[in-house]
PDB file of N, CA and C in Angstrom:
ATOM      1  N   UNK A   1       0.777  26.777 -23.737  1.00  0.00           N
ATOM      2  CA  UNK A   1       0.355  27.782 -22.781  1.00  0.00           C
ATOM      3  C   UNK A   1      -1.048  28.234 -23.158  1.00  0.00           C
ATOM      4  N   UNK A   2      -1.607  28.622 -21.966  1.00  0.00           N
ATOM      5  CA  UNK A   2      -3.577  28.707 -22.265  1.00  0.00           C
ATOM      6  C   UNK A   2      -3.823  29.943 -21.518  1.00  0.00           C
ATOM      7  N   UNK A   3      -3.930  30.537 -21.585  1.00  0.00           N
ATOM      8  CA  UNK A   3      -4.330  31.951 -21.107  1.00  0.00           C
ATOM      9  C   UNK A   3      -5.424  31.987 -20.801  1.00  0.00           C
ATOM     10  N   UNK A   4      -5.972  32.073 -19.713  1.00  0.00           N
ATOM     11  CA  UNK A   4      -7.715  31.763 -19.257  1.00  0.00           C
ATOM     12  C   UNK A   4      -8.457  32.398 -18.068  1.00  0.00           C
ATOM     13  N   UNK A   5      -9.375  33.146 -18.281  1.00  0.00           N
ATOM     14  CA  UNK A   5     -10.317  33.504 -16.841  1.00  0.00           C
ATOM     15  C   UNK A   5     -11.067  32.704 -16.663  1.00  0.00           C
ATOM     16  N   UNK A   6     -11.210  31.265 -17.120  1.00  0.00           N
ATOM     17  CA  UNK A   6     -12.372  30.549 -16.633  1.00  0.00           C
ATOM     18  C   UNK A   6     -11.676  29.373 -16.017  1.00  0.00           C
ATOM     19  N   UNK A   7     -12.350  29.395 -14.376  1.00  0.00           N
ATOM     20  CA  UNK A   7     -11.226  28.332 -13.692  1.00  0.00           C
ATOM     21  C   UNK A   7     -11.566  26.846 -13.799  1.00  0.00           C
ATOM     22  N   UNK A   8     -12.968  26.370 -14.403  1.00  0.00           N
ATOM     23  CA  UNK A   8     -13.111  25.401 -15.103  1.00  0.00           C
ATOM     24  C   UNK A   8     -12.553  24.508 -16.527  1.00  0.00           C
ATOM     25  N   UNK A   9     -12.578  25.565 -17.335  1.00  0.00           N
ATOM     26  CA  UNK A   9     -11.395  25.194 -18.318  1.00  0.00           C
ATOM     27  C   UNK A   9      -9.876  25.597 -18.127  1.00  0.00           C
ATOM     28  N   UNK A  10      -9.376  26.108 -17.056  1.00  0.00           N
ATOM     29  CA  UNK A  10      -8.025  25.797 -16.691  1.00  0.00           C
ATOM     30  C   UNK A  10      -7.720  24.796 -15.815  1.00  0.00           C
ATOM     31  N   UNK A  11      -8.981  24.253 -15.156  1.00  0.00           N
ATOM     32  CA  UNK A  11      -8.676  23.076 -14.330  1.00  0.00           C
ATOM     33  C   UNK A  11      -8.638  21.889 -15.449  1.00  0.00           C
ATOM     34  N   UNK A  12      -9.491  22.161 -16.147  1.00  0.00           N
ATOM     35  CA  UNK A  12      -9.768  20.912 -16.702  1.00  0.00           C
ATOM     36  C   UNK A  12      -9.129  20.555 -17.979  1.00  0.00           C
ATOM     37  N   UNK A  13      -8.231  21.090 -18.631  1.00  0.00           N
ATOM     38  CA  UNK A  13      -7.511  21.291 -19.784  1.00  0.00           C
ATOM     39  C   UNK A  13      -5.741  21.802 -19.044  1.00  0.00           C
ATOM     40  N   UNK A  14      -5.476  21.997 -18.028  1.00  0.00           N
ATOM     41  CA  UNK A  14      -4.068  22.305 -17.564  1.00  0.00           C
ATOM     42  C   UNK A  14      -3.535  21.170 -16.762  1.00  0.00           C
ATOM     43  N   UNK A  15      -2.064  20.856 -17.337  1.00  0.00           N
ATOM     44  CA  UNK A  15      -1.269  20.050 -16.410  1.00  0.00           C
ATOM     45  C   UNK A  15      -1.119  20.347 -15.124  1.00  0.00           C
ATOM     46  N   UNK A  16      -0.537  21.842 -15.222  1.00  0.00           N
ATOM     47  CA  UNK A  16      -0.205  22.878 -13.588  1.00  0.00           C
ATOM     48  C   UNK A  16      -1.504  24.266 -14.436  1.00  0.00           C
ATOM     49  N   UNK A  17      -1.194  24.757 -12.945  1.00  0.00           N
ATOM     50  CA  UNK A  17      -1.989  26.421 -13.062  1.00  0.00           C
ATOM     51  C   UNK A  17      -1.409  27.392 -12.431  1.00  0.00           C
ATOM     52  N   UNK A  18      -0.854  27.947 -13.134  1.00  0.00           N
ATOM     53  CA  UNK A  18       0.089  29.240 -12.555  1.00  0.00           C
ATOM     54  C   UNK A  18      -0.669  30.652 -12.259  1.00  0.00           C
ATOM     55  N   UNK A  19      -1.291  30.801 -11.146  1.00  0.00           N
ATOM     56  CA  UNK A  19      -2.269  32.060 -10.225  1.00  0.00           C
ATOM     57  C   UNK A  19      -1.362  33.265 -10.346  1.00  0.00           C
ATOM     58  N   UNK A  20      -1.635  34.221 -11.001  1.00  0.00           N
ATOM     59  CA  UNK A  20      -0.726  35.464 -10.951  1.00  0.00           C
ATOM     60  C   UNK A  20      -1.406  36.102 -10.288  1.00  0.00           C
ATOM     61  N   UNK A  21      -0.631  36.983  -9.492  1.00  0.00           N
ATOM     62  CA  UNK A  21      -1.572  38.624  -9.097  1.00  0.00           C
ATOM     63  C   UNK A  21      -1.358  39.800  -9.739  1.00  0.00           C
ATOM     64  N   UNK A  22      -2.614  40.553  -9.342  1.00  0.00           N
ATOM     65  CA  UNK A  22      -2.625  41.865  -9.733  1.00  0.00           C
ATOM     66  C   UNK A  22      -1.448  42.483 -10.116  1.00  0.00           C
ATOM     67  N   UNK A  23      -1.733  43.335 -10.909  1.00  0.00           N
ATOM     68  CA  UNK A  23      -0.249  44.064 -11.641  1.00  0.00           C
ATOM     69  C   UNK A  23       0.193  44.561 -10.685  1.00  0.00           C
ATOM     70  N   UNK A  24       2.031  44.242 -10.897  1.00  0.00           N
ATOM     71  CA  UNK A  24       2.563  43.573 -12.090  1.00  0.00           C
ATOM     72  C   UNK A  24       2.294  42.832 -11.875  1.00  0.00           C
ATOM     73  N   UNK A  25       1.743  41.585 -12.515  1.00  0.00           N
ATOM     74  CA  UNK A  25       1.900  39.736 -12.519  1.00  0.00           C
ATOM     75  C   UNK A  25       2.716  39.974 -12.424  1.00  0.00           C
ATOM     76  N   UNK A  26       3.225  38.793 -11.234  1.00  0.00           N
ATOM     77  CA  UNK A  26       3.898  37.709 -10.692  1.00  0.00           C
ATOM     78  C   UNK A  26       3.064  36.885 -10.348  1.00  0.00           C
ATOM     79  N   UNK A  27       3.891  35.472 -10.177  1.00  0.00           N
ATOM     80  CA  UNK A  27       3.293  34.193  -9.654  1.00  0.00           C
ATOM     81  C   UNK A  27       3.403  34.330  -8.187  1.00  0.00           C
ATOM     82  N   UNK A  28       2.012  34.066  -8.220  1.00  0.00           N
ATOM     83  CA  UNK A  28       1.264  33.671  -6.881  1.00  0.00           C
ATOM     84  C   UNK A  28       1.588  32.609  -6.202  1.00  0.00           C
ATOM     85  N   UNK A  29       1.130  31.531  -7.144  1.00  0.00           N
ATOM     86  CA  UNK A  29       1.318  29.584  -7.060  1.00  0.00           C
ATOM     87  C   UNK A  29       1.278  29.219  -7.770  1.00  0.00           C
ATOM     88  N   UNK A  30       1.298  27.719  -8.250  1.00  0.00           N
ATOM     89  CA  UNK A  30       1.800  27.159  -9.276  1.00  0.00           C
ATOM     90  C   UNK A  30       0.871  25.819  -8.690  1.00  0.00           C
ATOM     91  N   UNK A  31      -0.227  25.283  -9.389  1.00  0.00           N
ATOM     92  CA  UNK A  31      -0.890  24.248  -8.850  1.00  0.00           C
ATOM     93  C   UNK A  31      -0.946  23.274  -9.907  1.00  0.00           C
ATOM     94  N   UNK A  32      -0.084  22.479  -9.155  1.00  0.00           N
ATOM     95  CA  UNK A  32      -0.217  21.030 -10.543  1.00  0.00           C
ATOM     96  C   UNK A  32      -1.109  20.320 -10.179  1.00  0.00           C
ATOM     97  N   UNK A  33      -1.730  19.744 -11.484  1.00  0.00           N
ATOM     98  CA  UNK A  33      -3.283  18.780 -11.464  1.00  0.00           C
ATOM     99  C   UNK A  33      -2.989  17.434 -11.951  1.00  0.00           C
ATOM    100  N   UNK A  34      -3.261  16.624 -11.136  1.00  0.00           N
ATOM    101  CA  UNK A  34      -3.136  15.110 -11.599  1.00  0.00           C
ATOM    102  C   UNK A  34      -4.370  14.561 -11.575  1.00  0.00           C
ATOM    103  N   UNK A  35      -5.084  14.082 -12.865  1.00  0.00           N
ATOM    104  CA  UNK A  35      -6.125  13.363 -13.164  1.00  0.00           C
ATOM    105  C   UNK A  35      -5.431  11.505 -13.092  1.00  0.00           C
ATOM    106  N   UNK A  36      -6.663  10.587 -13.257  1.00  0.00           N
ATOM    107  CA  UNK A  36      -6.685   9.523 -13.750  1.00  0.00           C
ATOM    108  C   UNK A  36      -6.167   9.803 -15.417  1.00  0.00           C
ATOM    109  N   UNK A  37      -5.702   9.030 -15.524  1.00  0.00           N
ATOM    110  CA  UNK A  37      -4.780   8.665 -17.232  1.00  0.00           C
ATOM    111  C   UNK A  37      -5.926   8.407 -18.262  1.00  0.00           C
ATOM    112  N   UNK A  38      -5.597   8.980 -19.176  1.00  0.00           N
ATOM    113  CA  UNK A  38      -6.431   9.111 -20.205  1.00  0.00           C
ATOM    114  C   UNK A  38      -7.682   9.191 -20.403  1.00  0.00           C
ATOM    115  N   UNK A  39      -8.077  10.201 -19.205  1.00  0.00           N
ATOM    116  CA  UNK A  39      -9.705  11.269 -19.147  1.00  0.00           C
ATOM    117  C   UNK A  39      -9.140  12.009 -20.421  1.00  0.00           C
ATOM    118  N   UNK A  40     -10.616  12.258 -20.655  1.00  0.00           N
ATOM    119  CA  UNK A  40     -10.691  14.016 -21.877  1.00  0.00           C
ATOM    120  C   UNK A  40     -10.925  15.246 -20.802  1.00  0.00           C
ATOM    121  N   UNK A  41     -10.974  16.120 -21.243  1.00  0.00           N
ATOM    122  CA  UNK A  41     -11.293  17.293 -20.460  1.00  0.00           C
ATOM    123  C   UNK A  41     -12.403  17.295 -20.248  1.00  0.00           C
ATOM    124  N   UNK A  42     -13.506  16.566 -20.969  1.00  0.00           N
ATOM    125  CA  UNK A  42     -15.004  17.018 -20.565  1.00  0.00           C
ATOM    126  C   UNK A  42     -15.142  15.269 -19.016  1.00  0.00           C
ATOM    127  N   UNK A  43     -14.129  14.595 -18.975  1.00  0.00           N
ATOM    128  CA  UNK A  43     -14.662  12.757 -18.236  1.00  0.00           C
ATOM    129  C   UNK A  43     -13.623  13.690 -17.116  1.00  0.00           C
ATOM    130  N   UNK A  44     -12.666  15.117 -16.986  1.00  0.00           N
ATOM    131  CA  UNK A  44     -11.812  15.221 -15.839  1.00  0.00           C
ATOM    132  C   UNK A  44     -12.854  15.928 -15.028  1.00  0.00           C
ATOM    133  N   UNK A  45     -14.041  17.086 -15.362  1.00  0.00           N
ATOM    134  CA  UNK A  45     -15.026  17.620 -14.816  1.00  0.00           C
ATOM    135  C   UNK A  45     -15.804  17.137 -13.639  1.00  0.00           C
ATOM    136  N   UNK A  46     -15.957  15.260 -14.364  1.00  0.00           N
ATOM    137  CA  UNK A  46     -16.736  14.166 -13.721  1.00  0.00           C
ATOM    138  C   UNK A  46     -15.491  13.740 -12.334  1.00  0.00           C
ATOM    139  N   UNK A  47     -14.994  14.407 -12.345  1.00  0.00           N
ATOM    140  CA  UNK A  47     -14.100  13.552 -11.287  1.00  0.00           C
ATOM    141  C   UNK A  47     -13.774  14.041  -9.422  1.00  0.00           C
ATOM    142  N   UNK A  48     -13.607  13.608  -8.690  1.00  0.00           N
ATOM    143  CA  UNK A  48     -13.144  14.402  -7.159  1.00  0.00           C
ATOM    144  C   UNK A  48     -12.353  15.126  -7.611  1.00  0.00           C
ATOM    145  N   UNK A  49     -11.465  15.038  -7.674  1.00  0.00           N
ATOM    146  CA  UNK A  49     -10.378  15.708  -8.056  1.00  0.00           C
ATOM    147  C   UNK A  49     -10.591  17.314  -8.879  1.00  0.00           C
ATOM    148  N   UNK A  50     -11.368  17.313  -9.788  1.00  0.00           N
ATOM    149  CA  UNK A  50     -11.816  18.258 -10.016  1.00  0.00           C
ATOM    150  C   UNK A  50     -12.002  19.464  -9.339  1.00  0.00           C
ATOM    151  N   UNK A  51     -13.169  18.959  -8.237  1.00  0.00           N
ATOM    152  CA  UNK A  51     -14.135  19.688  -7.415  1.00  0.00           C
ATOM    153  C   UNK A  51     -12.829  20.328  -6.286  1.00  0.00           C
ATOM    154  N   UNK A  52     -12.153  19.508  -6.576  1.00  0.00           N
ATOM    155  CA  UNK A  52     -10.967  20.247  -5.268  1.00  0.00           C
ATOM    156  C   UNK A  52      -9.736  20.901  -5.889  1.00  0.00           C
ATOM    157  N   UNK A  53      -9.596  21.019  -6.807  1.00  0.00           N
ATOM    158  CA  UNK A  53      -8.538  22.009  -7.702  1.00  0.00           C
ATOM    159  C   UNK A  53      -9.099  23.121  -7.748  1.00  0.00           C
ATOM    160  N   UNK A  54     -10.573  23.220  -8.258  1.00  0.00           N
ATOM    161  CA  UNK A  54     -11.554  24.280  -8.291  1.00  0.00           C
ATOM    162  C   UNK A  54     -11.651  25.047  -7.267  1.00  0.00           C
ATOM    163  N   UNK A  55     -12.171  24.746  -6.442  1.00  0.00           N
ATOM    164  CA  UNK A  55     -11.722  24.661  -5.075  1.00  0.00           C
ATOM    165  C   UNK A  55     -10.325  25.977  -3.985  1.00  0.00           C
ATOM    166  N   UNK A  56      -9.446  24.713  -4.996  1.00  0.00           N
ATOM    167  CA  UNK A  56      -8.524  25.228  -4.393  1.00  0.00           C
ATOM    168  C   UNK A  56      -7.819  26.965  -5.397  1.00  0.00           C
ATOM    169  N   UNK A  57      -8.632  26.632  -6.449  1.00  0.00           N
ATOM    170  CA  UNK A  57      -7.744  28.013  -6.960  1.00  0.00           C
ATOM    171  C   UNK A  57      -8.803  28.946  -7.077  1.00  0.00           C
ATOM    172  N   UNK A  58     -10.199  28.585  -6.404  1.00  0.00           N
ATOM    173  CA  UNK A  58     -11.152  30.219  -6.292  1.00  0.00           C
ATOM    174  C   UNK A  58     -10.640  30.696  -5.093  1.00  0.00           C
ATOM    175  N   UNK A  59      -9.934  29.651  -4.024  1.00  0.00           N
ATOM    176  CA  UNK A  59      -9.889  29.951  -3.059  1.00  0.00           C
ATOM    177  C   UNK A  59      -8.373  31.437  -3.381  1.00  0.00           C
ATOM    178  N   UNK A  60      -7.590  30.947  -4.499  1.00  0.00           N
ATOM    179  CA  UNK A  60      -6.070  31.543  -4.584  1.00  0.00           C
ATOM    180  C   UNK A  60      -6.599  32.944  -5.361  1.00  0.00           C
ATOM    181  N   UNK A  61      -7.249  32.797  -5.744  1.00  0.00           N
ATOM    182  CA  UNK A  61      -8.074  34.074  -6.796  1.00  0.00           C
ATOM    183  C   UNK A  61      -9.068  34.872  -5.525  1.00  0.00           C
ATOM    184  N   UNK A  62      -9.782  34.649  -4.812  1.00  0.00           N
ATOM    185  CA  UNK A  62     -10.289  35.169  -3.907  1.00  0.00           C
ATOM    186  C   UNK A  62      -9.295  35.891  -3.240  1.00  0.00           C
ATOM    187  N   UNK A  63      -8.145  35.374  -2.577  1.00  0.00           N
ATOM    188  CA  UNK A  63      -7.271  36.169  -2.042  1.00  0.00           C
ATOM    189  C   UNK A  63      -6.207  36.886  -2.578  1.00  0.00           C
ATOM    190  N   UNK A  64      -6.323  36.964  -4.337  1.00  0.00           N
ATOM    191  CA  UNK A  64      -5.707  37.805  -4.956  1.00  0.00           C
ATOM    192  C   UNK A  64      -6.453  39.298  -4.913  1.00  0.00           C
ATOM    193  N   UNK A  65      -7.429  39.423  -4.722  1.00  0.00           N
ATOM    194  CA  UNK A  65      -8.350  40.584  -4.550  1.00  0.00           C
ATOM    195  C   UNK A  65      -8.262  41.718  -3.821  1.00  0.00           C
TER     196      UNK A  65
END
């Protein structure tokens, strides 16, 4: 488990990403990430996939607000 405000290193270092909201946390969503097989975290950055996880969870954090 990784505890993180930075949605770059939770994209890029997390299997899934679990979006809580505002207190109390609870889960929001739960976004699982599937890379190509045996990237590092710095070769998953380089990837589409990336850009659209990112993407997709400023979008889940924006509407936690």
């Amino acid at each position: 488990v990784l505890v993180t405000h930075d949605l770059s290193e939770a994209v890029s270092l997390g299997e899934r990403i679990i979006v809580l909201t505002k207190r109390p946390g609870t889960i929001q969503k739960i976004i699982p990430t599937v890379f190509p097989a045996n990237l590092s975290p710095l070769e998953r950055r380089n990837t589409p996939e990336f850009k659209d996880y990112f993407n997709q969870l400023w979008k889940e954090m924006s509407e936690n607000e």
